[in-house]
Protein backbone atom coordinates (compact mmCIF):
# COMPACT_ATOMS: atom_id res chain seq x y z
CA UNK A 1 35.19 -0.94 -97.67
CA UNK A 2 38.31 -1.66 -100.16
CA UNK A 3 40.88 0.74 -100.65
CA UNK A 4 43.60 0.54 -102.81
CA UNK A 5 46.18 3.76 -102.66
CA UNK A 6 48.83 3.91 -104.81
CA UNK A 7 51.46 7.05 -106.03
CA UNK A 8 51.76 8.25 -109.69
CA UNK A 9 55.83 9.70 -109.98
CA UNK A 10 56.62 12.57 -111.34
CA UNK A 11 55.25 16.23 -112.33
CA UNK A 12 51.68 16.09 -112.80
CA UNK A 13 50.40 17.40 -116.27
CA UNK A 14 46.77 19.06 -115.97
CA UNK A 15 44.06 18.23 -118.69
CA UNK A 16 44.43 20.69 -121.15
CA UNK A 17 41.51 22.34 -123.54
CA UNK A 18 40.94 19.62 -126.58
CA UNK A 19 42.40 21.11 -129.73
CA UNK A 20 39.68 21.68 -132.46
CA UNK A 21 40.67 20.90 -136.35
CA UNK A 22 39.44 20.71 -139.89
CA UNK A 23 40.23 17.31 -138.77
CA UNK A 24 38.33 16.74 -135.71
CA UNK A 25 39.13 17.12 -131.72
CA UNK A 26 41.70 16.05 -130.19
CA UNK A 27 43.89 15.72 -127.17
CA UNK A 28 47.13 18.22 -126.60
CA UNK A 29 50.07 15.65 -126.52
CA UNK A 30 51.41 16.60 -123.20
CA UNK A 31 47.57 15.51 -122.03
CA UNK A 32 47.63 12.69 -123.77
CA UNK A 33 50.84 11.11 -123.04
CA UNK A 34 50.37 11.99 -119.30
CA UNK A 35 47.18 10.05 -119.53
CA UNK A 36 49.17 7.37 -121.11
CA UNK A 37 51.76 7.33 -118.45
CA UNK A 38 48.66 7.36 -115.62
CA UNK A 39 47.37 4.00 -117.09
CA UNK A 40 50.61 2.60 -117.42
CA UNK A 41 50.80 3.10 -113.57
CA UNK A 42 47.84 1.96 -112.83
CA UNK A 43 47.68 -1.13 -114.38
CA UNK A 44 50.66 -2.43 -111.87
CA UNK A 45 48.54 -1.81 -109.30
CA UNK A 46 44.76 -2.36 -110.56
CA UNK A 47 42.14 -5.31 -109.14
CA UNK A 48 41.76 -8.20 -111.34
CA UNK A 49 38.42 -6.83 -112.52
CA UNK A 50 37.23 -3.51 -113.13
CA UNK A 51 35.55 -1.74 -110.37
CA UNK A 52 31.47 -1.27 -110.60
CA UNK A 53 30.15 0.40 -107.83
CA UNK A 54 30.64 4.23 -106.45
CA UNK A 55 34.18 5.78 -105.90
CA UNK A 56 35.35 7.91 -103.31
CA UNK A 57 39.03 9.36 -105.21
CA UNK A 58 41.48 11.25 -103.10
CA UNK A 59 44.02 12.63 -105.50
CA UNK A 60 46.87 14.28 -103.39
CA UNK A 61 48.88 16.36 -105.92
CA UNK A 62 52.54 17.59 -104.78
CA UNK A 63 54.11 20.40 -107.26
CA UNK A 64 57.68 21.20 -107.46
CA UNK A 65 58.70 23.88 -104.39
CA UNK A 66 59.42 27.18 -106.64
CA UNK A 67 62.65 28.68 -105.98
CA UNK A 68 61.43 32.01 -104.73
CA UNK A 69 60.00 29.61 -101.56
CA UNK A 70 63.72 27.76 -101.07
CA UNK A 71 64.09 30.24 -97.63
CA UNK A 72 63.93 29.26 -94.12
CA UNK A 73 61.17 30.87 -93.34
CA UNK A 74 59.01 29.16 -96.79
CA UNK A 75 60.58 26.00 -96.15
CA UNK A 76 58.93 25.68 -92.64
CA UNK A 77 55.48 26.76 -93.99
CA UNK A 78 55.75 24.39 -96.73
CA UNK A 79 56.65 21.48 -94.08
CA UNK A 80 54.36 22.57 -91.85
CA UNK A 81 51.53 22.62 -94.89
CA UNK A 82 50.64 25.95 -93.98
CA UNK A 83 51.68 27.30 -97.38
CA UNK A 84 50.01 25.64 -100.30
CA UNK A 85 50.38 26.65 -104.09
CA UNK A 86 47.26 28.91 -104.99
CA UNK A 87 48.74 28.86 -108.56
CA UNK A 88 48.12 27.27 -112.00
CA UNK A 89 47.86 24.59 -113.02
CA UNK A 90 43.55 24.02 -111.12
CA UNK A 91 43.20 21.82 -109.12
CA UNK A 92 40.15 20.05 -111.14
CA UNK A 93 42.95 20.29 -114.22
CA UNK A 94 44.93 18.35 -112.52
CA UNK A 95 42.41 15.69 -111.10
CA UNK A 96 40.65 15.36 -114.26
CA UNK A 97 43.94 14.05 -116.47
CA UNK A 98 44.50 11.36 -113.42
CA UNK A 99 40.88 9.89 -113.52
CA UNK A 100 40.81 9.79 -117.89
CA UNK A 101 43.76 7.95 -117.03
CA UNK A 102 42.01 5.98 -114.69
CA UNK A 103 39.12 4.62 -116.61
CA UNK A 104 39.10 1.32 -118.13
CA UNK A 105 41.99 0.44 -116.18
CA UNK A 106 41.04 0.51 -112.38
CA UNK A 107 37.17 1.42 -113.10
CA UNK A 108 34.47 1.68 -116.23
CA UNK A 109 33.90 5.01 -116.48
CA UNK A 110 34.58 8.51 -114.44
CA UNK A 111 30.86 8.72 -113.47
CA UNK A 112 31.16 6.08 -110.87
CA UNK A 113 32.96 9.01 -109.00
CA UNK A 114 30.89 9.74 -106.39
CA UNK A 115 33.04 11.91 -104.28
CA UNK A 116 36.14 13.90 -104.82
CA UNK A 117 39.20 15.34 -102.92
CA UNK A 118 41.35 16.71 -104.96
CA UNK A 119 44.21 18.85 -102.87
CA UNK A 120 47.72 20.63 -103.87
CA UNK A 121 50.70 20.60 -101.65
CA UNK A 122 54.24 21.87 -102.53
CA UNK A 123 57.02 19.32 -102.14
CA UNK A 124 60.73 18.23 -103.67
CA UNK A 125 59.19 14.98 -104.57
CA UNK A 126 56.21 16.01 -107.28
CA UNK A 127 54.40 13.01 -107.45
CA UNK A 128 50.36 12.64 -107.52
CA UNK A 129 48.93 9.94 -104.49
CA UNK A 130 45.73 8.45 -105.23
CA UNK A 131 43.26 6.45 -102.51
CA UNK A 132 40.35 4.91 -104.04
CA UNK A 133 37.51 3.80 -101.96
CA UNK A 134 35.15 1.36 -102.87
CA UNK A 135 32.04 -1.24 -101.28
CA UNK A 136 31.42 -4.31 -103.40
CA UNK A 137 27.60 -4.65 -102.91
């Protein structure tokens, strides 16, 4: 089994709803440059060849701690992970603008995800970590 984990600094920006023009579709800009930014990542840290067989994807995603939770009493829930944002931005949202950003840089395609656990925490670090699992057959 390989593994490569790696973290992705920095608020993470959900997948928004593509925009639909007289001109065609497109991607928001706050998607798109997040996407960007994911890639850019990535590519520090991606195998010399694209990956080909199935993916497990862990994407951990830690939001900013909103002030209303900065009390003694939130702070130890938070740090015990006992109190988790039930908020927006979805999780999926949030998942699915890491693994576009993903594709063609550490794998083919988003299909070869096989299995996904996608989970939101709170923390003063936002910051997205990613494990990918994969067997070379």
């Amino acid at each position: 089994m390989n593994v490569l984990t790696f973290e992705i600094p920095g608020d993470v920006q959900a997948q928004q709803r593509p925009r639909v023009t007289q001109n065609g579709t497109f991607d928001p800009k706050e998607s798109k440059d997040y996407k960007s930014f994911v890639r850019l990542v990535a590519s520090q840290v991606a195998p010399k060849s694209l990956i080909t067989e199935e993916i497990k994807l862990t994407v951990d995603v830690y939001l900013r701690i909103p002030k209303k939770y900065h009390t003694k009493p939130k702070m130890a829930l938070i740090n015990a992970g006992d109190l988790r944002p039930t908020t927006k931005p979805d999780i999926d949202n949030l998942a699915k603008g890491i693994k576009d950003g993903l594709s063609k840089v550490i794998w083919r395609d988003d299909s070869q995800v096989t299995e996904l656990v996608a989970r939101k925490w709170y923390s003063d670090n936002p910051r997205a970590e990613v494990t990918i699992e994969w067997s070379e057959k």
